[in-house]
N, C-alpha and C. Protein backbone atom coordinates (compact mmCIF):
# COMPACT_ATOMS: atom_id res chain seq x y z
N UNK A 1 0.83 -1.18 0.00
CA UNK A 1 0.00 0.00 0.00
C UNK A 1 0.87 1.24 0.00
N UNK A 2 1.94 1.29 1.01
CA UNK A 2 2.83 2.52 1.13
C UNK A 2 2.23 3.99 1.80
N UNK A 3 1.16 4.11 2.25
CA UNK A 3 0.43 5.20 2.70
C UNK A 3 0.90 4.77 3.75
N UNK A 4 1.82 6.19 4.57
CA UNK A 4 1.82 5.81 5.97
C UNK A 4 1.54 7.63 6.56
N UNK A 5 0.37 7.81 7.58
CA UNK A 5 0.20 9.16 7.48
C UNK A 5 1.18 9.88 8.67
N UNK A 6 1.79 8.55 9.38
CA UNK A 6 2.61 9.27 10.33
C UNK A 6 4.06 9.97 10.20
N UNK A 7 4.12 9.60 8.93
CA UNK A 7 5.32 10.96 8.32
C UNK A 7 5.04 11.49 7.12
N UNK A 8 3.87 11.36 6.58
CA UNK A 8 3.06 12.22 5.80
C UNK A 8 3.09 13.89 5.69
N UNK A 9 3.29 14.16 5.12
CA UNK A 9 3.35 15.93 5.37
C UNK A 9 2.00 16.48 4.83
N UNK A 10 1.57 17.35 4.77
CA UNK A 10 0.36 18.12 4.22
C UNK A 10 -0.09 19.23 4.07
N UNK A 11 -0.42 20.08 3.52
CA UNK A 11 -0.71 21.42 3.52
C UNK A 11 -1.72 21.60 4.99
N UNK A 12 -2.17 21.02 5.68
CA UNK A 12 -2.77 21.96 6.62
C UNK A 12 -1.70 21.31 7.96
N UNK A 13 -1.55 21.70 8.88
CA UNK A 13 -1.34 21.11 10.49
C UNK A 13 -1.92 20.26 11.00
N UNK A 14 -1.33 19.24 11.88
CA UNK A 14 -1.85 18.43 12.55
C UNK A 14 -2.63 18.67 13.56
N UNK A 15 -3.50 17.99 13.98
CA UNK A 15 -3.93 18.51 15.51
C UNK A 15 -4.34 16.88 16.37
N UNK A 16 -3.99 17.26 17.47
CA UNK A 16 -3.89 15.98 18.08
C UNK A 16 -2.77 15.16 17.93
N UNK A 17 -1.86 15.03 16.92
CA UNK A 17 -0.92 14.14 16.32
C UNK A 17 -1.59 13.57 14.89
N UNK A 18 -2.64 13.88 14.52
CA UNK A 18 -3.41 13.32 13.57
C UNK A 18 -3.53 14.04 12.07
N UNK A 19 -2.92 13.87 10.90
CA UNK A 19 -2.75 15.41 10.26
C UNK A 19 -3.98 15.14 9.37
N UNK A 20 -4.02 16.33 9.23
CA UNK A 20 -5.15 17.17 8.58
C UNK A 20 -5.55 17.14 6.78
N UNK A 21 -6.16 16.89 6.30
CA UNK A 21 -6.02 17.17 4.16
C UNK A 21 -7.36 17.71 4.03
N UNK A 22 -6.10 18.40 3.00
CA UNK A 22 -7.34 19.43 2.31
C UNK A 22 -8.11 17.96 1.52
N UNK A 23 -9.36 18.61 0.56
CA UNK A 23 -10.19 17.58 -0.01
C UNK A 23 -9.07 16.56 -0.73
N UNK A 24 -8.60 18.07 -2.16
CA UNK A 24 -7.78 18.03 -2.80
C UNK A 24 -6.75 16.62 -2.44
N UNK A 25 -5.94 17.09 -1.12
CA UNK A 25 -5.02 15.68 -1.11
C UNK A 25 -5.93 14.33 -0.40
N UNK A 26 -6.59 14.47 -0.09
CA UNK A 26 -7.28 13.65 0.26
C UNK A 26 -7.50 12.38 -0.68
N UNK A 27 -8.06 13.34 -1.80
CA UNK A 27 -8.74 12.71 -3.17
C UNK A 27 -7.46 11.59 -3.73
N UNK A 28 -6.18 12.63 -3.65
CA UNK A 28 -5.38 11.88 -3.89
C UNK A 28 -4.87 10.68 -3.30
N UNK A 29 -5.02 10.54 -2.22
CA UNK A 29 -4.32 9.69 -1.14
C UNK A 29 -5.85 8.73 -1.28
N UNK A 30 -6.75 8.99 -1.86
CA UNK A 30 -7.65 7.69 -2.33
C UNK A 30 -7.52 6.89 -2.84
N UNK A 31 -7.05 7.45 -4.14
CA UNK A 31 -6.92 7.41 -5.44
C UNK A 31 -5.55 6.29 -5.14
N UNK A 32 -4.63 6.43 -4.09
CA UNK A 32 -3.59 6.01 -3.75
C UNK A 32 -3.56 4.57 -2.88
N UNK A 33 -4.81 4.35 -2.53
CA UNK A 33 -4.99 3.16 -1.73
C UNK A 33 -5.81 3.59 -0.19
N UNK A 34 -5.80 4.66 -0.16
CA UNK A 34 -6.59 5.39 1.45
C UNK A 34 -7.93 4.73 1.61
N UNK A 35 -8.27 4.71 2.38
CA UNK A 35 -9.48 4.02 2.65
C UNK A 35 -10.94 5.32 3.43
N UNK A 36 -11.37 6.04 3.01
CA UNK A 36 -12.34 6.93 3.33
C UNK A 36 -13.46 6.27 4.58
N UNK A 37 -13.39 6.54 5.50
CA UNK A 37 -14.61 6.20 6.66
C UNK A 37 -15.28 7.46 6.86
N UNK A 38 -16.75 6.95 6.60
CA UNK A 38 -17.87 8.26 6.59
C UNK A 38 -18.48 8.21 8.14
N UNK A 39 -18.20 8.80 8.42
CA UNK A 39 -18.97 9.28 10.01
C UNK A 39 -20.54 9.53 9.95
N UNK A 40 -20.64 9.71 8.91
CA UNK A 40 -21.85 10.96 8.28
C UNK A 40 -23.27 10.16 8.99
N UNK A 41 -24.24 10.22 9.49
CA UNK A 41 -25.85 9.38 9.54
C UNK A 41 -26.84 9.22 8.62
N UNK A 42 -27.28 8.43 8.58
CA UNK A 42 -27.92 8.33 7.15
C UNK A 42 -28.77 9.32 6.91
N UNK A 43 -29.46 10.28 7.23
CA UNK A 43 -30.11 11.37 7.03
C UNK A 43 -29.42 12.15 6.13
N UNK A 44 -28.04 12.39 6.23
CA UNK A 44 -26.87 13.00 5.83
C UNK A 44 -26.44 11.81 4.68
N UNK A 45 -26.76 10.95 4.64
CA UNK A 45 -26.16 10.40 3.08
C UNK A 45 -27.02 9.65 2.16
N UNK A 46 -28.37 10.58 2.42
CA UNK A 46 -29.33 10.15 1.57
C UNK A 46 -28.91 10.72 0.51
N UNK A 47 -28.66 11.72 0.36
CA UNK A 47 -28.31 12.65 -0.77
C UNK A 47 -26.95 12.82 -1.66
N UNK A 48 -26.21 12.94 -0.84
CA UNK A 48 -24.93 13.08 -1.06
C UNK A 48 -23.88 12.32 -0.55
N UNK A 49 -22.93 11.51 -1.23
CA UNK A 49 -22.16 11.01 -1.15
C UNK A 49 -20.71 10.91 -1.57
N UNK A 50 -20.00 10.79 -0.88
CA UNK A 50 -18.56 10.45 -1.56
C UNK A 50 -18.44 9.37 -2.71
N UNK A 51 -18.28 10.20 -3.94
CA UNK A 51 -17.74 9.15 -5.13
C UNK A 51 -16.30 8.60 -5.12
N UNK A 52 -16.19 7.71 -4.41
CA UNK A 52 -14.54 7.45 -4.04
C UNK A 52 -14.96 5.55 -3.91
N UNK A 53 -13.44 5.29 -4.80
CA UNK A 53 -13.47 3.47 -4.72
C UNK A 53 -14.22 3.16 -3.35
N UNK A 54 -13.29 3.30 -2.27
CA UNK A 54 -13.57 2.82 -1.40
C UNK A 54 -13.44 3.94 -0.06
N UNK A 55 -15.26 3.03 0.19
CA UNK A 55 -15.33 4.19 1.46
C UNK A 55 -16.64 3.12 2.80
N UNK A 56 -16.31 3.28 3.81
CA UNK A 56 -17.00 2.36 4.86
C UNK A 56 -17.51 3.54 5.57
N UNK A 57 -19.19 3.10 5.50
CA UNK A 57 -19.85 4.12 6.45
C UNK A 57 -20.01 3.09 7.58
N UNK A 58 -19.48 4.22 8.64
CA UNK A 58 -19.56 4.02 10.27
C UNK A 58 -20.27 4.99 10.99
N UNK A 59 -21.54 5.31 11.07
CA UNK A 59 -22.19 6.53 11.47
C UNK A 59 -21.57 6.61 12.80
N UNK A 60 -21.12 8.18 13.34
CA UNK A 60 -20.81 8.25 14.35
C UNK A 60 -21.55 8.24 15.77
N UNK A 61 -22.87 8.09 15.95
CA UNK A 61 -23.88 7.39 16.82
C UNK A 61 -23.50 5.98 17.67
N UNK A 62 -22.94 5.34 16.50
CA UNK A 62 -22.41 3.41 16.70
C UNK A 62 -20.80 3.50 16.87
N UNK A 63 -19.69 4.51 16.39
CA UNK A 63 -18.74 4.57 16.31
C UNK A 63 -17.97 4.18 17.09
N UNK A 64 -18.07 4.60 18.15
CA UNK A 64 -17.43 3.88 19.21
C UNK A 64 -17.66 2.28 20.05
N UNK A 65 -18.80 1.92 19.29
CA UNK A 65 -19.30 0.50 19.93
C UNK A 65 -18.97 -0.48 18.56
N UNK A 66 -18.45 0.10 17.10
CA UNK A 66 -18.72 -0.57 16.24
C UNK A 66 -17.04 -0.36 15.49
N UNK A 67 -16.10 0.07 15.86
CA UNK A 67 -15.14 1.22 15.33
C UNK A 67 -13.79 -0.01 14.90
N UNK A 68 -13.64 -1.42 16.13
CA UNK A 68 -13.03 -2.43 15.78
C UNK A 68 -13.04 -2.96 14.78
N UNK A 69 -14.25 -2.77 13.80
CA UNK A 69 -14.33 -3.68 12.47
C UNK A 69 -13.44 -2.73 11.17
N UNK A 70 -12.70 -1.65 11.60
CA UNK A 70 -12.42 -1.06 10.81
C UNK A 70 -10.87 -1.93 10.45
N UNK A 71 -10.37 -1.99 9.30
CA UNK A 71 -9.19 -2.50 9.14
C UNK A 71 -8.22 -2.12 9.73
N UNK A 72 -6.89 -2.47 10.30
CA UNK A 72 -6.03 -1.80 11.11
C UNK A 72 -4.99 -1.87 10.27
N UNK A 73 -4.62 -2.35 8.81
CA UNK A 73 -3.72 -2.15 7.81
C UNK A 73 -3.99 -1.67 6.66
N UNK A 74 -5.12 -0.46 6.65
CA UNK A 74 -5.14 0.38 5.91
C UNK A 74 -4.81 2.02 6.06
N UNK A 75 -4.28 2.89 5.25
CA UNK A 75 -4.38 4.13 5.90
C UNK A 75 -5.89 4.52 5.77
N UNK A 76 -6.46 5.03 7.10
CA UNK A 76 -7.54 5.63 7.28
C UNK A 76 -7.75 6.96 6.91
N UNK A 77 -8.70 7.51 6.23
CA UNK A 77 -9.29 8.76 6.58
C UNK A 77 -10.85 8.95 6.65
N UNK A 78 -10.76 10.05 8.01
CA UNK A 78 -11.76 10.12 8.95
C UNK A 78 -12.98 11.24 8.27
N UNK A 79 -13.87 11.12 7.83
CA UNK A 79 -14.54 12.50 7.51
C UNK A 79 -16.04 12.39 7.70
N UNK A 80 -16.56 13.54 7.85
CA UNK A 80 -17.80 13.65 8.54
C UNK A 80 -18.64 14.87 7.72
N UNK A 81 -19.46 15.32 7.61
CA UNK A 81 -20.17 16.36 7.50
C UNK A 81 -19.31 17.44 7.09
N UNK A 82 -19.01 17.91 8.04
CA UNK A 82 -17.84 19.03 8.24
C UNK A 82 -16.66 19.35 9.14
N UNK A 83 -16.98 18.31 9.17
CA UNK A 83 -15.42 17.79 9.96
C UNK A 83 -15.35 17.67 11.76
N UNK A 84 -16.28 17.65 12.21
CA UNK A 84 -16.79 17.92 13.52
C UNK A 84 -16.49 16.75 14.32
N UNK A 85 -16.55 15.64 13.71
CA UNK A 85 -16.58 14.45 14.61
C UNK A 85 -15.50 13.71 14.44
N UNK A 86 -14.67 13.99 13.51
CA UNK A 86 -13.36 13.63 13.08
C UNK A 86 -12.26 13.83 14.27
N UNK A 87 -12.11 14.37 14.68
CA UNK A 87 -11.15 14.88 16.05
C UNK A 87 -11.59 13.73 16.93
N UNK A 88 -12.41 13.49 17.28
CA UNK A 88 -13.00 12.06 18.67
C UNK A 88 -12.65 11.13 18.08
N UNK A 89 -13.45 11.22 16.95
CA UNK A 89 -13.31 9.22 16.24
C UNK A 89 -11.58 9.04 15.94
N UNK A 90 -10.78 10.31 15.96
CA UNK A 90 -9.60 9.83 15.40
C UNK A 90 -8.51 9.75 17.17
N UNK A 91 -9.19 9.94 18.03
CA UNK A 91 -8.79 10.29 19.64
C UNK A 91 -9.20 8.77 19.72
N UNK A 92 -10.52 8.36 19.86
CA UNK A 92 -10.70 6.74 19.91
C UNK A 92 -10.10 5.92 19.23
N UNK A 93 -9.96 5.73 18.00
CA UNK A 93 -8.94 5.17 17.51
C UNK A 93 -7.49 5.09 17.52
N UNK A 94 -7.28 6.20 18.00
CA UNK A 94 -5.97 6.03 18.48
C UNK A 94 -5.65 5.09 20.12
N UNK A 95 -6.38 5.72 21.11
CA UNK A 95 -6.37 4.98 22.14
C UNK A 95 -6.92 3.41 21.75
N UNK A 96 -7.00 3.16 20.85
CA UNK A 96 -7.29 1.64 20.64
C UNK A 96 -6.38 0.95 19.89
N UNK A 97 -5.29 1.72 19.75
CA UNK A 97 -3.94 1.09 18.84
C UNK A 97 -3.82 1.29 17.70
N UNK A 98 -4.94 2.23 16.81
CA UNK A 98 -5.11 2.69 15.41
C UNK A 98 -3.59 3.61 15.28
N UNK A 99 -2.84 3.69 14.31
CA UNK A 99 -1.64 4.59 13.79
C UNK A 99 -2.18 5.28 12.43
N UNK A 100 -2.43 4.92 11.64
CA UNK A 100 -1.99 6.07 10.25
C UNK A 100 -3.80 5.91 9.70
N UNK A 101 -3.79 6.97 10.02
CA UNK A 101 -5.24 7.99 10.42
C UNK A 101 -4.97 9.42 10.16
N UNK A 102 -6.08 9.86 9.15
CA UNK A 102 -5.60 11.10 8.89
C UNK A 102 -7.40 11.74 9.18
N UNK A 103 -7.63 12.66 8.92
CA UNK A 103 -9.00 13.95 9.02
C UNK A 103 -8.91 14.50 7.48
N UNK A 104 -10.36 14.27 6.97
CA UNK A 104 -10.93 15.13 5.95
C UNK A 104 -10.64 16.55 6.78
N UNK A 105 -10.19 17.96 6.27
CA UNK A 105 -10.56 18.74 6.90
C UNK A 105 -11.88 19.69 5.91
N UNK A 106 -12.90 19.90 6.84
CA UNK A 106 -14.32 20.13 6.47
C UNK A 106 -15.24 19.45 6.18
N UNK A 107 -14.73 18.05 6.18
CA UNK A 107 -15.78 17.32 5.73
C UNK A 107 -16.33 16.96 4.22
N UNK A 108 -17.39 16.57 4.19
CA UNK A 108 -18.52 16.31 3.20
C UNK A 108 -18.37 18.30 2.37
N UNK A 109 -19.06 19.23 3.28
CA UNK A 109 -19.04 20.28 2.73
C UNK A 109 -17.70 20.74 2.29
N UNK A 110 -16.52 20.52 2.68
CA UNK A 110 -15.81 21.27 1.59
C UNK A 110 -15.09 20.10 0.26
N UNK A 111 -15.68 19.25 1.16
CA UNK A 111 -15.09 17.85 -0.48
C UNK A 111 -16.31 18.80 -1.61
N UNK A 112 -17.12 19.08 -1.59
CA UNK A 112 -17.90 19.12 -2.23
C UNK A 112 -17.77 20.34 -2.73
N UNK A 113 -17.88 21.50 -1.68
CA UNK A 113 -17.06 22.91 -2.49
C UNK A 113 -15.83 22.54 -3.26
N UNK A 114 -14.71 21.71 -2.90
CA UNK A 114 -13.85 21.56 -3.99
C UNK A 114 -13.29 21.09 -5.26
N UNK A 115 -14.52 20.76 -5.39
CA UNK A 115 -15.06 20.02 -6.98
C UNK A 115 -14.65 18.18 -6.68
N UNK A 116 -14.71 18.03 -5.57
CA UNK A 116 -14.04 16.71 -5.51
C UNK A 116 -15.33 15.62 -5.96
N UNK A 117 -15.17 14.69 -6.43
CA UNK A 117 -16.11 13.20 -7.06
C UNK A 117 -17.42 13.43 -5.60
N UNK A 118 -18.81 13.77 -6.06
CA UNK A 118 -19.55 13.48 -5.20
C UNK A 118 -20.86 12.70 -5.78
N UNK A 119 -21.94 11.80 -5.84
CA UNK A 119 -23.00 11.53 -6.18
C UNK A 119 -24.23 11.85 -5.31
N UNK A 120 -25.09 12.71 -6.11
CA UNK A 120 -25.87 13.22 -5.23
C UNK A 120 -27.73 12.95 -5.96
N UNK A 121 -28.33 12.89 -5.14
CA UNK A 121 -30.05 12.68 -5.34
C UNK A 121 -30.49 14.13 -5.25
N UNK A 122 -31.00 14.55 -6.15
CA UNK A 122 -31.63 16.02 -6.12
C UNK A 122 -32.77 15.90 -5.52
N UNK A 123 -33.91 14.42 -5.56
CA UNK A 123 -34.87 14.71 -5.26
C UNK A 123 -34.56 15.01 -3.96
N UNK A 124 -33.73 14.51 -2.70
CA UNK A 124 -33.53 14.30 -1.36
C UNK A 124 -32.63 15.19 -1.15
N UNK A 125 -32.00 16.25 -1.82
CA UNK A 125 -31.72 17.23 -1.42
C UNK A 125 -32.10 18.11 -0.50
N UNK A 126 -31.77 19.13 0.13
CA UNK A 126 -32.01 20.15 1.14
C UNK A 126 -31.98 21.19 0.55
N UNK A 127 -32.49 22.19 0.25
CA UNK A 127 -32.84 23.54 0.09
C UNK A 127 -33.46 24.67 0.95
N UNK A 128 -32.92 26.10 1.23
CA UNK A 128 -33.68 27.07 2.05
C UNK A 128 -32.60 27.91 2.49
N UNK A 129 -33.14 29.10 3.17
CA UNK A 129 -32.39 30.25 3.68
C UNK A 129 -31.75 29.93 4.37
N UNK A 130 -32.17 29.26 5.83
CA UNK A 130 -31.65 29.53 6.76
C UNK A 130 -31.65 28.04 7.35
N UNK A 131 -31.04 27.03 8.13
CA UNK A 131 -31.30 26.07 8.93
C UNK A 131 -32.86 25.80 9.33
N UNK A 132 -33.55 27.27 9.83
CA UNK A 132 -35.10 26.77 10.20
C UNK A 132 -35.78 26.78 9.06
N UNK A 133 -35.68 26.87 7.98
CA UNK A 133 -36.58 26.76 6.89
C UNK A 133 -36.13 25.53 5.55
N UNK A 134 -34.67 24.77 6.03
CA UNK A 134 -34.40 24.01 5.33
C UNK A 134 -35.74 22.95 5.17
N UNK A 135 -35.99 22.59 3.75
CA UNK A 135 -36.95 21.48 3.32
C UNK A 135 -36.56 20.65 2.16
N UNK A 136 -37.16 19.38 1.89
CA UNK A 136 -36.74 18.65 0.93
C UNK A 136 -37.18 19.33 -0.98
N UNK A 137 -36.47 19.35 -1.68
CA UNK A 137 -37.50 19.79 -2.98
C UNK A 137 -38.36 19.17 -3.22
N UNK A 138 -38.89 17.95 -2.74
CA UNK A 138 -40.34 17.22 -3.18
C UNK A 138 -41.23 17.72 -2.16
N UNK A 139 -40.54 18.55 -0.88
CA UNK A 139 -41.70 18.62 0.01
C UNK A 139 -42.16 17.97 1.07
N UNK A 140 -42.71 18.22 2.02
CA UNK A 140 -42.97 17.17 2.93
C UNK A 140 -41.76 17.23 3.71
N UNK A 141 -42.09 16.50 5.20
CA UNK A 141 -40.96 15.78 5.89
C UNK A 141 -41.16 14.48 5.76
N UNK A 142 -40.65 13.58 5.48
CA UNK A 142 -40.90 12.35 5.60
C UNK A 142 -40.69 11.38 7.16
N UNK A 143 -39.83 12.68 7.85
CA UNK A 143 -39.76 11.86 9.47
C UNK A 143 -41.13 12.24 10.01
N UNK A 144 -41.76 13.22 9.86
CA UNK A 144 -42.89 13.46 10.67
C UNK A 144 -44.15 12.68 10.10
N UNK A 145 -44.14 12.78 8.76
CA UNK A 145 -45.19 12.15 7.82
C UNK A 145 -45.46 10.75 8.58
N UNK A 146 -44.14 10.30 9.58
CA UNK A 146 -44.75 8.49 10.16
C UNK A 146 -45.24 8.83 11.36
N UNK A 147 -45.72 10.21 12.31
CA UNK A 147 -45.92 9.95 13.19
C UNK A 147 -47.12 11.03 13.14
N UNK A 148 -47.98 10.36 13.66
CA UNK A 148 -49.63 11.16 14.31
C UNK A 148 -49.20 12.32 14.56
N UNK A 149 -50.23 13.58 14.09
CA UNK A 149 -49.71 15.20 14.26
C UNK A 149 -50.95 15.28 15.19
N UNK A 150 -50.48 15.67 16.42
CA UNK A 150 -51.76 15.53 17.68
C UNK A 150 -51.65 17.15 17.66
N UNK A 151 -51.68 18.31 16.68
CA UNK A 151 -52.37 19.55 16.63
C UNK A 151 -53.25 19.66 16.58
């Protein structure tokens, strides 16, 4: 394989001991044999996804009860949404004997601002101003649609 991230260099800083890639090298270090773990919950990857060979979703909810099945002779990288949960899952894995582990930095949102490979469902998309007015373009919620509206 030859990916080893613990003398890896990279355009951003490490933090934790764990270094950091832009999408950009990221993509590359895929492309290279890296192995992509999605943190993301399925709510979050109805729509959008990483177009990359290989990628293992581990929602971070189960992560820590489920995190052993991850290979321990691959180089890892950790990415999430926006990069939020990447710092813990890569703190647990380390305290569990994990080494060459690296962080999407930003996540899903800036793989995606950076033109990097994504596949996405328009119908299940998110659209709107602001967080409180985000809705699907078909409409509807479909989480509430299963449960009795006692208004």
């Amino acid at each position: 394989m030859g990916i080893d991230f613990t003398s890896f260099t990279a355009s951003l800083p490490r933090t934790d001991g764990i270094i950091n890639l832009s999408p950009g090298e990221a993509r590359d270090l895929l492309d290279h044999g890296a192995l992509l773990v999605d943190l993301r919950e399925a709510y979050e990857t109805n729509f959008r996804v990483f177009d990359v060979d290989e990628v293992l979703y581990l929602p971070w909810t189960v992560f820590a009860t489920r995190m052993r099945v991850l290979p321990r002779d691959h180089a890892l990288i950790l990415a999430d949404a926006a990069g939020i949960y990447c710092r813990e899952a890569a703190a647990l894995l380390v305290s569990a004997g994990y080494t060459n582990l690296a962080k999407l930095s930003g996540g899903m949102i800036d793989w995606d601002a950076a033109g990097c490979p994504v596949l996405k469902d328009v119908e299940y998309e998110l659209g709107g101003q602001c967080a409180c007015k985000i809705k699907s373009h078909h409409g509807g919620n479909p989480l509430m649609d299963k449960h009795q509206d006692l208004t």
